[in-house]
N, C-alpha and C. Protein backbone atom coordinates (compact mmCIF):
# COMPACT_ATOMS: atom_id res chain seq x y z
N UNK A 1 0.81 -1.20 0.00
CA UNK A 1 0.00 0.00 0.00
C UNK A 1 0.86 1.26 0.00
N UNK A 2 2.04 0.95 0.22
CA UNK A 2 2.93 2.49 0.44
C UNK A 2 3.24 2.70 -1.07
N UNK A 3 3.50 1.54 -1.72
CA UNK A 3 3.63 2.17 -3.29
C UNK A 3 2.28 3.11 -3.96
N UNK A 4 1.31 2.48 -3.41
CA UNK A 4 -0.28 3.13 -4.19
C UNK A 4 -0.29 4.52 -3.22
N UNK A 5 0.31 4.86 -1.62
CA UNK A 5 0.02 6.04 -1.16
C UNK A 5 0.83 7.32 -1.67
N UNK A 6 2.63 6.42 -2.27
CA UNK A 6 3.66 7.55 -2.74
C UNK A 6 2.28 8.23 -4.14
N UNK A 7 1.92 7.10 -4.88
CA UNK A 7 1.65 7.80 -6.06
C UNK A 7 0.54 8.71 -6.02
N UNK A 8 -0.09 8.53 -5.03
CA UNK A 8 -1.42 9.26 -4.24
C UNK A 8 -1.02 10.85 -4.19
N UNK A 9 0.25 10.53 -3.08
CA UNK A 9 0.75 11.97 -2.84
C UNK A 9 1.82 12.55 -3.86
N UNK A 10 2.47 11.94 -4.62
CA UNK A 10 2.81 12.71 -6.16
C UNK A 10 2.18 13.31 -7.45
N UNK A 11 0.36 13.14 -7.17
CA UNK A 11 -0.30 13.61 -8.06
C UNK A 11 -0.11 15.06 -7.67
N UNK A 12 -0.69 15.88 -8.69
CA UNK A 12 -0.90 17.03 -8.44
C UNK A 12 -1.96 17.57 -7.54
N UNK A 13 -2.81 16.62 -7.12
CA UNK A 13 -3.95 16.73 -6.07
C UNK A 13 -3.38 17.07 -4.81
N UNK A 14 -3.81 18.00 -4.25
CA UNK A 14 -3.49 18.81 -2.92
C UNK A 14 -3.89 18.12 -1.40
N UNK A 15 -3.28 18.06 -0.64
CA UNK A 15 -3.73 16.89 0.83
C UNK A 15 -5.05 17.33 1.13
N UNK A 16 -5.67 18.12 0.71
CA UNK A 16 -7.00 18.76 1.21
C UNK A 16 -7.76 18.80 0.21
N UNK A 17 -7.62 18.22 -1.05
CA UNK A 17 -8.14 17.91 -2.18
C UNK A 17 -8.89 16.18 -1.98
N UNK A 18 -7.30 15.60 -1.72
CA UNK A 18 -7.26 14.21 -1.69
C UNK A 18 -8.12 14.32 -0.36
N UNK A 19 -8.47 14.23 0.80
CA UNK A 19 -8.65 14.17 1.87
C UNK A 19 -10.70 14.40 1.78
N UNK A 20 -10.50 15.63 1.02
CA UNK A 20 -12.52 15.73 0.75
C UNK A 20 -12.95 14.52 -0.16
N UNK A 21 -12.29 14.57 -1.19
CA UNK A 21 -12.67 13.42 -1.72
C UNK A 21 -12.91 12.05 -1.05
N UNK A 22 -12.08 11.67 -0.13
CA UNK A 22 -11.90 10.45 0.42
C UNK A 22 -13.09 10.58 1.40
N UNK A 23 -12.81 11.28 2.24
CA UNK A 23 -14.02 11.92 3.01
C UNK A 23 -15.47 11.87 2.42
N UNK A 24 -15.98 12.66 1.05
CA UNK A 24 -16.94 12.35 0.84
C UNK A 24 -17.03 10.79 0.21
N UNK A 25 -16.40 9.75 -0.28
CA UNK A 25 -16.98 8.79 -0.37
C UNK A 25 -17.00 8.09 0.45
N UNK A 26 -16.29 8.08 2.06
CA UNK A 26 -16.92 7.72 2.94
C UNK A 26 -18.10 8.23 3.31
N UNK A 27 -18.15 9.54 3.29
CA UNK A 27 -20.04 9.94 3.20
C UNK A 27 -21.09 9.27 2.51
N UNK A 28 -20.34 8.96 1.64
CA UNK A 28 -21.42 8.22 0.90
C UNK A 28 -22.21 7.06 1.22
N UNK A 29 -20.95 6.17 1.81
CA UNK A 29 -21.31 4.93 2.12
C UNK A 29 -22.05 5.03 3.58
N UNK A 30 -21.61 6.24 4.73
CA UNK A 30 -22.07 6.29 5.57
C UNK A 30 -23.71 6.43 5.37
N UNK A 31 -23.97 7.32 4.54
CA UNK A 31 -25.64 7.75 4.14
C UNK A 31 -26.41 6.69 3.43
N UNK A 32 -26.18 5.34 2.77
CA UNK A 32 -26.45 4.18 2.31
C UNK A 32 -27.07 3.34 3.70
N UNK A 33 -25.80 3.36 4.71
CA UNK A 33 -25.47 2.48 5.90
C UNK A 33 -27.13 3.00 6.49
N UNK A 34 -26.98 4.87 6.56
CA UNK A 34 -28.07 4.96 7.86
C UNK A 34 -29.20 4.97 6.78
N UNK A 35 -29.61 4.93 5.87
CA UNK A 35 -30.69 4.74 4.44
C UNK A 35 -31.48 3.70 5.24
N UNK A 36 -30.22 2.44 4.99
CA UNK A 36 -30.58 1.41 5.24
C UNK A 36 -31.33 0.80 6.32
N UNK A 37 -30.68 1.21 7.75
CA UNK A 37 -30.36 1.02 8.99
C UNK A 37 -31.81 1.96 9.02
N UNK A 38 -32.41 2.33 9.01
CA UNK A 38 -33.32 3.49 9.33
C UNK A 38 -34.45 2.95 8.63
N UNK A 39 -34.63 2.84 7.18
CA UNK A 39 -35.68 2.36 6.09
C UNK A 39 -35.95 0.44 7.41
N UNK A 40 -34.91 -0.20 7.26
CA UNK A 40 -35.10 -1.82 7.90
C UNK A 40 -35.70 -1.01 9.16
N UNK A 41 -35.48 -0.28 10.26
CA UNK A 41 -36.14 0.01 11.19
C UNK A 41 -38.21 0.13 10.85
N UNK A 42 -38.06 0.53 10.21
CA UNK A 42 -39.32 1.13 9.49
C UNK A 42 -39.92 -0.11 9.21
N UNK A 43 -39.26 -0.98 8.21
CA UNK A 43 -39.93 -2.01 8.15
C UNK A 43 -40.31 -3.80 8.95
N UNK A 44 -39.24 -3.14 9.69
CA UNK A 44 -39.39 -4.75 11.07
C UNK A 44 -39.86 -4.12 11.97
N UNK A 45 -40.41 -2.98 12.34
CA UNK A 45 -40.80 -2.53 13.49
C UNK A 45 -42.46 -1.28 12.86
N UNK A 46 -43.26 -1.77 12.12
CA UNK A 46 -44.14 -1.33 11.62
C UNK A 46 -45.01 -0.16 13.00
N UNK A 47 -45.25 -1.22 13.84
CA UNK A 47 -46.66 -1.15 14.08
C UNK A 47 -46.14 0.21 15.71
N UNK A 48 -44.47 0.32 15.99
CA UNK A 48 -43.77 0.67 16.83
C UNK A 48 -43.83 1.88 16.42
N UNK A 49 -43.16 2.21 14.73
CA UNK A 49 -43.12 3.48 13.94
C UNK A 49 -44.49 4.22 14.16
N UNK A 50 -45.55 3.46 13.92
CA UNK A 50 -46.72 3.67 13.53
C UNK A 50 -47.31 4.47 14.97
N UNK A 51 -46.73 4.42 15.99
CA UNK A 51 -47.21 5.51 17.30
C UNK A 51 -46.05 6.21 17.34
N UNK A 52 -44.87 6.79 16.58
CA UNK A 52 -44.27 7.77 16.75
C UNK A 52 -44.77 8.82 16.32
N UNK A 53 -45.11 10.52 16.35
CA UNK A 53 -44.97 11.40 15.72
C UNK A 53 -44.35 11.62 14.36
N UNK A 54 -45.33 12.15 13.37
CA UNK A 54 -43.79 12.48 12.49
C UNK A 54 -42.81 13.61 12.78
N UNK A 55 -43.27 14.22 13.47
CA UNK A 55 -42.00 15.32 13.81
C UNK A 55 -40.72 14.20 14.61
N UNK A 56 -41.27 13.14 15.60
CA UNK A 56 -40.70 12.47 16.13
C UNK A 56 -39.62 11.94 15.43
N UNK A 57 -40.36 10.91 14.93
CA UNK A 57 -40.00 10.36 13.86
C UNK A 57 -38.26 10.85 13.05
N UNK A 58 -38.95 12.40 12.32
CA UNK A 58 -37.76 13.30 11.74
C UNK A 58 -36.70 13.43 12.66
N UNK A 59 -37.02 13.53 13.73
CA UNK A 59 -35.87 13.79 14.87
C UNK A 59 -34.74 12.42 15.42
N UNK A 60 -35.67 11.25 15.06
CA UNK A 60 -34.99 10.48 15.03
C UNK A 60 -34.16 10.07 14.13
N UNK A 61 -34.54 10.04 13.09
CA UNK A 61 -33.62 10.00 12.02
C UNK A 61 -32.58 11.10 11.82
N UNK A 62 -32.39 11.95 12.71
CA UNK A 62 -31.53 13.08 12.44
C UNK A 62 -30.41 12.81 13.23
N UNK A 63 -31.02 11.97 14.52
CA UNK A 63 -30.42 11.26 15.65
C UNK A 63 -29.29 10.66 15.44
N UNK A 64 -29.97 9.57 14.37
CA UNK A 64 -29.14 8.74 13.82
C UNK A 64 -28.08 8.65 13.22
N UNK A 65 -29.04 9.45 11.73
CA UNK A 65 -27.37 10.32 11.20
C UNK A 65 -26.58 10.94 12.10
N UNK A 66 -26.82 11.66 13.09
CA UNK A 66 -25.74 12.14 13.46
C UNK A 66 -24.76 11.28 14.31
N UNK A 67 -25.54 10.10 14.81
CA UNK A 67 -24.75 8.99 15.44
C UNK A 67 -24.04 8.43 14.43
N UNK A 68 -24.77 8.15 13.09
CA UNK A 68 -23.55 7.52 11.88
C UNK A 68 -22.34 8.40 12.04
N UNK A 69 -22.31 9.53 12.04
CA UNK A 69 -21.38 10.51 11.86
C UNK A 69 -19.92 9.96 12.77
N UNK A 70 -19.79 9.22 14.14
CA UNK A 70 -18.87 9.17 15.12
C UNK A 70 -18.07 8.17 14.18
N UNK A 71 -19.22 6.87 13.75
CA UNK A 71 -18.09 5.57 13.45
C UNK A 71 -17.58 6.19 11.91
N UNK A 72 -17.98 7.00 10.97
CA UNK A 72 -17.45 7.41 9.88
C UNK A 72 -16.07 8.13 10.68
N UNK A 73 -16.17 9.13 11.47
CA UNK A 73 -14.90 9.84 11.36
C UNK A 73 -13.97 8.63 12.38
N UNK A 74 -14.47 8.29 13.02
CA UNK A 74 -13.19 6.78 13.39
C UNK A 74 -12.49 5.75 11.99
N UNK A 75 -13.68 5.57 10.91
CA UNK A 75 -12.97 4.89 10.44
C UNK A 75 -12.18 5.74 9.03
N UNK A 76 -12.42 7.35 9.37
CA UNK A 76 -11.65 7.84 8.36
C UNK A 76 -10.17 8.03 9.41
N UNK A 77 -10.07 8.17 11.03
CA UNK A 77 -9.32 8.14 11.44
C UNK A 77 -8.23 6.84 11.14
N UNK A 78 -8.93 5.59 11.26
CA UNK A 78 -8.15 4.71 11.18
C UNK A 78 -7.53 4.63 9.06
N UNK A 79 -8.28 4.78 8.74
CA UNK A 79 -7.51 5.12 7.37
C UNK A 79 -6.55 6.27 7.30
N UNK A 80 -6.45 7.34 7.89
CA UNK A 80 -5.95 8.25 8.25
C UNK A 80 -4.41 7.76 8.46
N UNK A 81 -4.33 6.56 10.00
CA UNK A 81 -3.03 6.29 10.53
C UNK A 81 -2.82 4.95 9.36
N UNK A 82 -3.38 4.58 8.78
CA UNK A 82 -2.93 3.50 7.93
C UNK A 82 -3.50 2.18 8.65
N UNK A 83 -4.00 1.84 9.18
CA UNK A 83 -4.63 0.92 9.61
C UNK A 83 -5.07 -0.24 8.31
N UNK A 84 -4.98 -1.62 8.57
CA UNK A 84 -5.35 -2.36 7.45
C UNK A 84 -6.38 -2.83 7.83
N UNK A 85 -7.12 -3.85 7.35
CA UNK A 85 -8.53 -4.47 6.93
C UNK A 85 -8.53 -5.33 8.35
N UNK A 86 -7.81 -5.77 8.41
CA UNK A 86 -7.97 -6.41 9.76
C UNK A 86 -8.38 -5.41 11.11
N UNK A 87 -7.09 -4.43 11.28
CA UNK A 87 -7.36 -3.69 12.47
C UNK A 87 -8.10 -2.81 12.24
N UNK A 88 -9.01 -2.54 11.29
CA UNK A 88 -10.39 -1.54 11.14
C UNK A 88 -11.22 -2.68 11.54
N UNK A 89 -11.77 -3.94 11.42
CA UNK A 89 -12.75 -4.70 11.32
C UNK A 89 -12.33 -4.87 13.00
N UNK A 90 -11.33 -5.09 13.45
CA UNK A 90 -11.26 -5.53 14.98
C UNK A 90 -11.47 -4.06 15.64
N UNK A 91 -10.99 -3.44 15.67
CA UNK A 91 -11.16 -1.47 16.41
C UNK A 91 -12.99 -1.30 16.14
N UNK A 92 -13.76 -1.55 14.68
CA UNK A 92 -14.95 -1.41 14.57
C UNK A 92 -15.47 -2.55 15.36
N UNK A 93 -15.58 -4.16 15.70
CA UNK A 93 -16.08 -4.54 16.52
C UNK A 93 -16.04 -4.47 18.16
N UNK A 94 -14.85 -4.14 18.26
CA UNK A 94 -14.51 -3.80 19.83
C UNK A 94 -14.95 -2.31 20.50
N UNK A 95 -14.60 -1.27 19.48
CA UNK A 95 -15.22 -0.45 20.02
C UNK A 95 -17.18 -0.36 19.51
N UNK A 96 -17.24 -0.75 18.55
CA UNK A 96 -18.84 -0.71 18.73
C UNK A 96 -19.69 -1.46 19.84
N UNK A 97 -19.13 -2.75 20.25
CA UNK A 97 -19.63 -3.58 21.19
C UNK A 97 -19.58 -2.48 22.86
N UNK A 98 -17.96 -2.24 23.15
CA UNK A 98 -18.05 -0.90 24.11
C UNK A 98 -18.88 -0.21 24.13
N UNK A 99 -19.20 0.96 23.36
CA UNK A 99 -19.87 1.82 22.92
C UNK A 99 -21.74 1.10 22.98
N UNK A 100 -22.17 0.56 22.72
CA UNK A 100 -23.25 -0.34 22.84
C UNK A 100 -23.45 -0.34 24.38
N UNK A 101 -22.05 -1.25 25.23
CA UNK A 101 -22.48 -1.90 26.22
C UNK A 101 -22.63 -0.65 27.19
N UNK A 102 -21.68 0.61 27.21
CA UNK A 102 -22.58 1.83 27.91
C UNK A 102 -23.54 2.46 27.78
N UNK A 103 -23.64 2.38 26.20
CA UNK A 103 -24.70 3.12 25.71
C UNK A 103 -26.40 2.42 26.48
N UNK A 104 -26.63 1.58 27.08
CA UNK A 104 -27.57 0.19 27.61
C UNK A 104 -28.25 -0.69 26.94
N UNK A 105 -27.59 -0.43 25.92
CA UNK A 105 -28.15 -1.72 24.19
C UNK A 105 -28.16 -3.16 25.06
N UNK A 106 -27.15 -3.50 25.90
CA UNK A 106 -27.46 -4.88 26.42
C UNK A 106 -28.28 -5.02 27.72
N UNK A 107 -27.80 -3.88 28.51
CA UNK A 107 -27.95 -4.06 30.25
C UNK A 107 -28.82 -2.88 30.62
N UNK A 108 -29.11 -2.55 31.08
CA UNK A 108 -29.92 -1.04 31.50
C UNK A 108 -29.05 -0.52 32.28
N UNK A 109 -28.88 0.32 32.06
CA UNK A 109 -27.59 1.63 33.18
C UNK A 109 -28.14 1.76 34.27
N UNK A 110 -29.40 1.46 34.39
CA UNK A 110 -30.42 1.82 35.55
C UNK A 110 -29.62 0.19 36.76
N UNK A 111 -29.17 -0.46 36.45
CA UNK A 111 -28.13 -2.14 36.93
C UNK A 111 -27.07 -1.67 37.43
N UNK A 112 -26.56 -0.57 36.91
CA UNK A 112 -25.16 -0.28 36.65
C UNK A 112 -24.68 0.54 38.00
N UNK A 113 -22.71 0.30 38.69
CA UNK A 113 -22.68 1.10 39.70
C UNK A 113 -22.68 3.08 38.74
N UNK A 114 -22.72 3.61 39.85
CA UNK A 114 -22.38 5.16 39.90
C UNK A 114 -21.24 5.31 38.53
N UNK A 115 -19.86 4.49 39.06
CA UNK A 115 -18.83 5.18 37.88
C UNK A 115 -19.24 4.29 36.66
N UNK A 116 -20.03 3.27 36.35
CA UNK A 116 -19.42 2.81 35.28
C UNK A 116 -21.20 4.16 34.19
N UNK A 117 -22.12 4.37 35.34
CA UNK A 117 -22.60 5.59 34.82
C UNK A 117 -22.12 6.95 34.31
N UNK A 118 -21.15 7.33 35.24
CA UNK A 118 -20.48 8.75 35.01
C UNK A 118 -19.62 8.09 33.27
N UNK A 119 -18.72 7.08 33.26
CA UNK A 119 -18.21 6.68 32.50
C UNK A 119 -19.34 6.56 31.03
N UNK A 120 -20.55 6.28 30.97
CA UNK A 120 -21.26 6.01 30.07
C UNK A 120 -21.65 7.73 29.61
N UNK A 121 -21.45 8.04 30.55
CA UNK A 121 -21.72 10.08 29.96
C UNK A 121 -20.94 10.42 29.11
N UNK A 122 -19.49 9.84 29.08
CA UNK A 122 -18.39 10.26 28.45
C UNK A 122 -18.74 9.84 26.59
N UNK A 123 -19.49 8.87 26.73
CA UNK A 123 -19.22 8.60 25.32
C UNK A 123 -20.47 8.35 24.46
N UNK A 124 -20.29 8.05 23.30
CA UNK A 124 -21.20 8.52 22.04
C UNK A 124 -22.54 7.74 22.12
N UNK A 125 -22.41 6.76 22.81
CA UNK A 125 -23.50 5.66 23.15
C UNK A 125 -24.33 5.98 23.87
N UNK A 126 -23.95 7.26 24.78
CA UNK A 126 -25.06 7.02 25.76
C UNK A 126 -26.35 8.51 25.61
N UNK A 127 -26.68 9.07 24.60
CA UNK A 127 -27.31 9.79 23.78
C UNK A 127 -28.71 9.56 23.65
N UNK A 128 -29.72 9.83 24.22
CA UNK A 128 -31.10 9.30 24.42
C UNK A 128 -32.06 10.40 23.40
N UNK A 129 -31.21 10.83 22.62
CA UNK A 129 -32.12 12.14 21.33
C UNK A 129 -32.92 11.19 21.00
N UNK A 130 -32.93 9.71 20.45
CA UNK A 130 -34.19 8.74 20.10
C UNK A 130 -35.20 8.79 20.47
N UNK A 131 -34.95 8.20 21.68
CA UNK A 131 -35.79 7.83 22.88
C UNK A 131 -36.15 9.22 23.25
N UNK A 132 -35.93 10.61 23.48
CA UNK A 132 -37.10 11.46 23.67
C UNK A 132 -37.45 12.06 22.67
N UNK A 133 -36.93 12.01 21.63
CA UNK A 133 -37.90 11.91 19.90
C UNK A 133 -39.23 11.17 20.07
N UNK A 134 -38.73 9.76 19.79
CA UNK A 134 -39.72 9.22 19.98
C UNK A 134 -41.18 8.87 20.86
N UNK A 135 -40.80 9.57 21.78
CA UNK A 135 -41.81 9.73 23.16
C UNK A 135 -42.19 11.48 22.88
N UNK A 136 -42.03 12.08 22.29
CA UNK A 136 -42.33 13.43 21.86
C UNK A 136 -44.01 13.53 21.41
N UNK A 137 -44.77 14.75 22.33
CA UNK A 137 -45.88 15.14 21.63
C UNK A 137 -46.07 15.49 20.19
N UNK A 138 -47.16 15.37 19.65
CA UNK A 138 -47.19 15.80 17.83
C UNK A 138 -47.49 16.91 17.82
N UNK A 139 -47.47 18.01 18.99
CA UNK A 139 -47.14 19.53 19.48
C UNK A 139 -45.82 19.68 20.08
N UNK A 140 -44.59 19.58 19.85
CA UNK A 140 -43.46 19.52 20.25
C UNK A 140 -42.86 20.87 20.37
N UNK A 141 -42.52 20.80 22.36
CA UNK A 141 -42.15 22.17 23.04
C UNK A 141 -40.70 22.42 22.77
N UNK A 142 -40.30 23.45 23.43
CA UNK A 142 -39.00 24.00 22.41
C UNK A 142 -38.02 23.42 23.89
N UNK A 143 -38.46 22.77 25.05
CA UNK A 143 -37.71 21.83 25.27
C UNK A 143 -37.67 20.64 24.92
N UNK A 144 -38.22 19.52 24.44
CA UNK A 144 -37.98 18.67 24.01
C UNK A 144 -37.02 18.74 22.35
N UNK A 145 -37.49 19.96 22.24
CA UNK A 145 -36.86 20.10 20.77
C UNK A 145 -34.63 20.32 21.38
N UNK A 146 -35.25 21.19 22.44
CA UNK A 146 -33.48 21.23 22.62
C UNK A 146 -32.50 20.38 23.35
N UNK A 147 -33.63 19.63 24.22
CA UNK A 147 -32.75 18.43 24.62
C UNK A 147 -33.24 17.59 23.27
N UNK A 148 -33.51 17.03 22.13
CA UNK A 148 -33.10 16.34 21.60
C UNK A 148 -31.84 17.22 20.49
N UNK A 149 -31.86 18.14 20.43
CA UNK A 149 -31.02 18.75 19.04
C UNK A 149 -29.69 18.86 19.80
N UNK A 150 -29.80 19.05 20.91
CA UNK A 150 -28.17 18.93 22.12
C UNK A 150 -27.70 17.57 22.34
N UNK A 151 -28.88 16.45 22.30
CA UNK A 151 -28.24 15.28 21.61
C UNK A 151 -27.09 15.08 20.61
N UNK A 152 -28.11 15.77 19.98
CA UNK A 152 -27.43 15.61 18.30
C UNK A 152 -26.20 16.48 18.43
N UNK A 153 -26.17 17.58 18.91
CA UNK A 153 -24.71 18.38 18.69
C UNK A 153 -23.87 17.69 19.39
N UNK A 154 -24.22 17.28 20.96
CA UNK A 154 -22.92 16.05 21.47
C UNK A 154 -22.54 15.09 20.45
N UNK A 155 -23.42 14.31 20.00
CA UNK A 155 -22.79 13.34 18.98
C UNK A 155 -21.57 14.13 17.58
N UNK A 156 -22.13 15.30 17.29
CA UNK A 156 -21.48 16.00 15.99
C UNK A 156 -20.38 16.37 16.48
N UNK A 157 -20.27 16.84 17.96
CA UNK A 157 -18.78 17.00 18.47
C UNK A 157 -17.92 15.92 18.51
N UNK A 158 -18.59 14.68 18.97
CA UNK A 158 -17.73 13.90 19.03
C UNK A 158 -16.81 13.17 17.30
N UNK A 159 -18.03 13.31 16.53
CA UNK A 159 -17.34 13.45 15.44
C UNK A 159 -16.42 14.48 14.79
N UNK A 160 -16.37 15.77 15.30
CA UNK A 160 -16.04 16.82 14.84
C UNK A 160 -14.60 16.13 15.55
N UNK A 161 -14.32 16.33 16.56
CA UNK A 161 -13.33 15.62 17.27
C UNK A 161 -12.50 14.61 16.62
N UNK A 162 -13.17 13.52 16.35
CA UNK A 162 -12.58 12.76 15.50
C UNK A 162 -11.81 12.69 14.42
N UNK A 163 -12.46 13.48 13.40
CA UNK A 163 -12.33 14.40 12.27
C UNK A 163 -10.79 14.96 12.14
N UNK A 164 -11.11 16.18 13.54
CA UNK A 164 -9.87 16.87 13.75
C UNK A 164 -8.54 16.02 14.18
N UNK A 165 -8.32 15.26 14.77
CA UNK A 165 -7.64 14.09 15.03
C UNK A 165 -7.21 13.27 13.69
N UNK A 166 -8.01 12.61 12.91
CA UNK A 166 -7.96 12.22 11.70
C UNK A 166 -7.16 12.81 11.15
N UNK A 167 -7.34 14.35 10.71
CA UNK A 167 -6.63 15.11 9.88
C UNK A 167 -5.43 15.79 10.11
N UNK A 168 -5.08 15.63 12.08
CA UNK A 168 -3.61 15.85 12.35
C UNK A 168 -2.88 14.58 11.90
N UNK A 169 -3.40 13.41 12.15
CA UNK A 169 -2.54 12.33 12.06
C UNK A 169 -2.86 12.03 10.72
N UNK A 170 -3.36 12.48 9.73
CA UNK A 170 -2.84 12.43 8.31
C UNK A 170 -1.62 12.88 7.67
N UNK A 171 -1.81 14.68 8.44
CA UNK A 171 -0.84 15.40 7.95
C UNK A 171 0.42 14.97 8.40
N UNK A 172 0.75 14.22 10.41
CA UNK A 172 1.96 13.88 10.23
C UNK A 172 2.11 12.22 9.47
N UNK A 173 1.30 12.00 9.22
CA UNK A 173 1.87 10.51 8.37
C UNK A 173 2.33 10.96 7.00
N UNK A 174 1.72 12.10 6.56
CA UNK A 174 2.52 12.36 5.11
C UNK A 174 3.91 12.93 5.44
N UNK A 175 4.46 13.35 6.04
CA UNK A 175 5.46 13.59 7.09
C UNK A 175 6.58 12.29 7.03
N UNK A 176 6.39 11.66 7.26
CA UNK A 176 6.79 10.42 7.49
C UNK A 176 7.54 9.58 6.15
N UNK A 177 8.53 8.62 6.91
CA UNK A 177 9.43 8.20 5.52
C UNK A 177 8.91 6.93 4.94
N UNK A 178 7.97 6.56 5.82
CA UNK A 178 7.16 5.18 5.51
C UNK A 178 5.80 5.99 4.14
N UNK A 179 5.44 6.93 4.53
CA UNK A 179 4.53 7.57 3.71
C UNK A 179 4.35 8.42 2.13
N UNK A 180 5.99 8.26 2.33
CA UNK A 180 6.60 8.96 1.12
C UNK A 180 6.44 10.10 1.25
N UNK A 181 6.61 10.86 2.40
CA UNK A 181 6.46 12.17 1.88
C UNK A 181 7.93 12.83 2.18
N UNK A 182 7.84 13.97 2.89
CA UNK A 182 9.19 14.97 2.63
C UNK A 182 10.43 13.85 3.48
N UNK A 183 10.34 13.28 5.00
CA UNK A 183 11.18 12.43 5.10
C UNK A 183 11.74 11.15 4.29
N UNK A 184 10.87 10.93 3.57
CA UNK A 184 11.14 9.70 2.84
C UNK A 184 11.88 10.26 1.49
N UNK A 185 11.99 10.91 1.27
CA UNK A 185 12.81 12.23 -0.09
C UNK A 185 14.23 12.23 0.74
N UNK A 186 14.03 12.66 2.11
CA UNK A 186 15.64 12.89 2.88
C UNK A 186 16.33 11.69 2.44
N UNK A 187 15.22 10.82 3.38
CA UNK A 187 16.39 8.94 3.31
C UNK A 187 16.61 8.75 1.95
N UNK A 188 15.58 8.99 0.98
CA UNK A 188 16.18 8.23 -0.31
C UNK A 188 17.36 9.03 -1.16
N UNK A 189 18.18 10.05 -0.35
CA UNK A 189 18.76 11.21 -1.22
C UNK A 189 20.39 10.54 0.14
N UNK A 190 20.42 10.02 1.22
CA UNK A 190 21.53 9.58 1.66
C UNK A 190 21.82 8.59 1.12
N UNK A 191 20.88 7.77 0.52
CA UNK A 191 21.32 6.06 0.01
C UNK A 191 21.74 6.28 -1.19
C-alpha cells in the first residue's frame, strides 16, 4: 500500500483535495449504511413506527445520522493512521460492542454502579435524542426540541473531534518516511 500512497501523494492533487474526496466517499457509504439502517427500522418494526410522531420520527432520524457521523470519522481516522482491513474490522467490533455496552443496548444503566454511569456520559452511546424523539408530543415544546437537538450536537462534536484528530494524524503521516512524503525524499537522497 505504500507504493499506491507515494503515487497518491505525487499527483498534483493537494492533501486537502485528496482528503474531501476520500471523506466524501466515505459519506457516501455512511448515508447508504443509515438509508438502510433506518428504512429496515421502518420495516421490522411497523406497528412501533406507527405511534411515533412524524416530527418524532424526523428527529430520530436526524439522531441517527448524526450517530452515523462518530463511526465514519473513526474509520476515516483509522484510514488516516494507515490501519489495514484487519485492524479496522477488529477497532470497529470492539469499540462498537463498548460503545453499545454503555450506551444500555445490552444491560440497562439503571443495573449499573455510579462510575461505570459517570463513564457512560463520556461517550457517544449514551445519547437518548431517540428515545425522547420518539416519546415526543405531535405539538413539540422548544424543550424537548433542545434536549433532543443537544443530543445531536454532542454526537457531531464527538465526530467533529474525531475528524480533527484524523486530519492531524494524516498530515503527520505524510510527514513520514514510511509515507513517502518529505522524510522519505531525505532517506532516499543519503542512500
Amino acid at each position: 500500500r505504500v507504493d499506491v500512497r507515494r503515487r497518491n501523494l505525487s499527483s498534483p492533487l493537494s492533501f486537502a483535495s485528496y482528503n474531501l474526496q476520500l471523506g466524501a466517499a466515505c459519506m457516501a457509504v455512511t448515508l447508504l449504511a443509515w438509508v438502510w439502517t433506518f428504512c429496515l427500522g421502518l420495516v421490522a418494526f411497523p406497528d412501533a413506527a406507527a405511534q411515533v410522531e412524524p416530527g418524532g420520527l424526523a428527529l430520530c432520524a436526524l439522531s441517527m445520522l448524526a450517530y452515523c457521523m462518530v463511526p465514519l470519522a473513526l474509520g476515516f481516522l483509522l484510514g488516516q493512521v494507515g490501519a489495514n482491513g484487519i485492524v479496522c474490522n477488529a477497532t470497529g467490533n470492539i469499540v462498537g460492542m463498548v460503545i453499545s455496552f454503555f450506551g444500555g443496548a445490552w444491560i440497562s444503566l439503571d443495573l449499573m454502579t455510579p462510575e461505570i454511569v459517570t463513564l457512560a456520559h463520556l461517550l457517544p452511546g449514551y445519547s437518548s435524542a431517540c428515545s425522547v424523539a420518539a416519546h415526543a408530543p405531535a405539538i413539540m415544546d422548544s424543550a424537548t426540541l433542545g434536549l433532543v437537538l443537544g443530543h445531536v450536537g454532542v454526537l457531531l462534536l464527538f465526530a467533529l473531534a474525531l475528524l480533527c484528530v484524523s486530519l492531524v494524524a494524516g498530515r503527520k503521516r505524510l510527514q513520514t518516511s514510511e509515507a513517502g512524503g518529505n522524510r522519505a525524499a531525505e532517506a532516499s537522497a543519503f542512500v
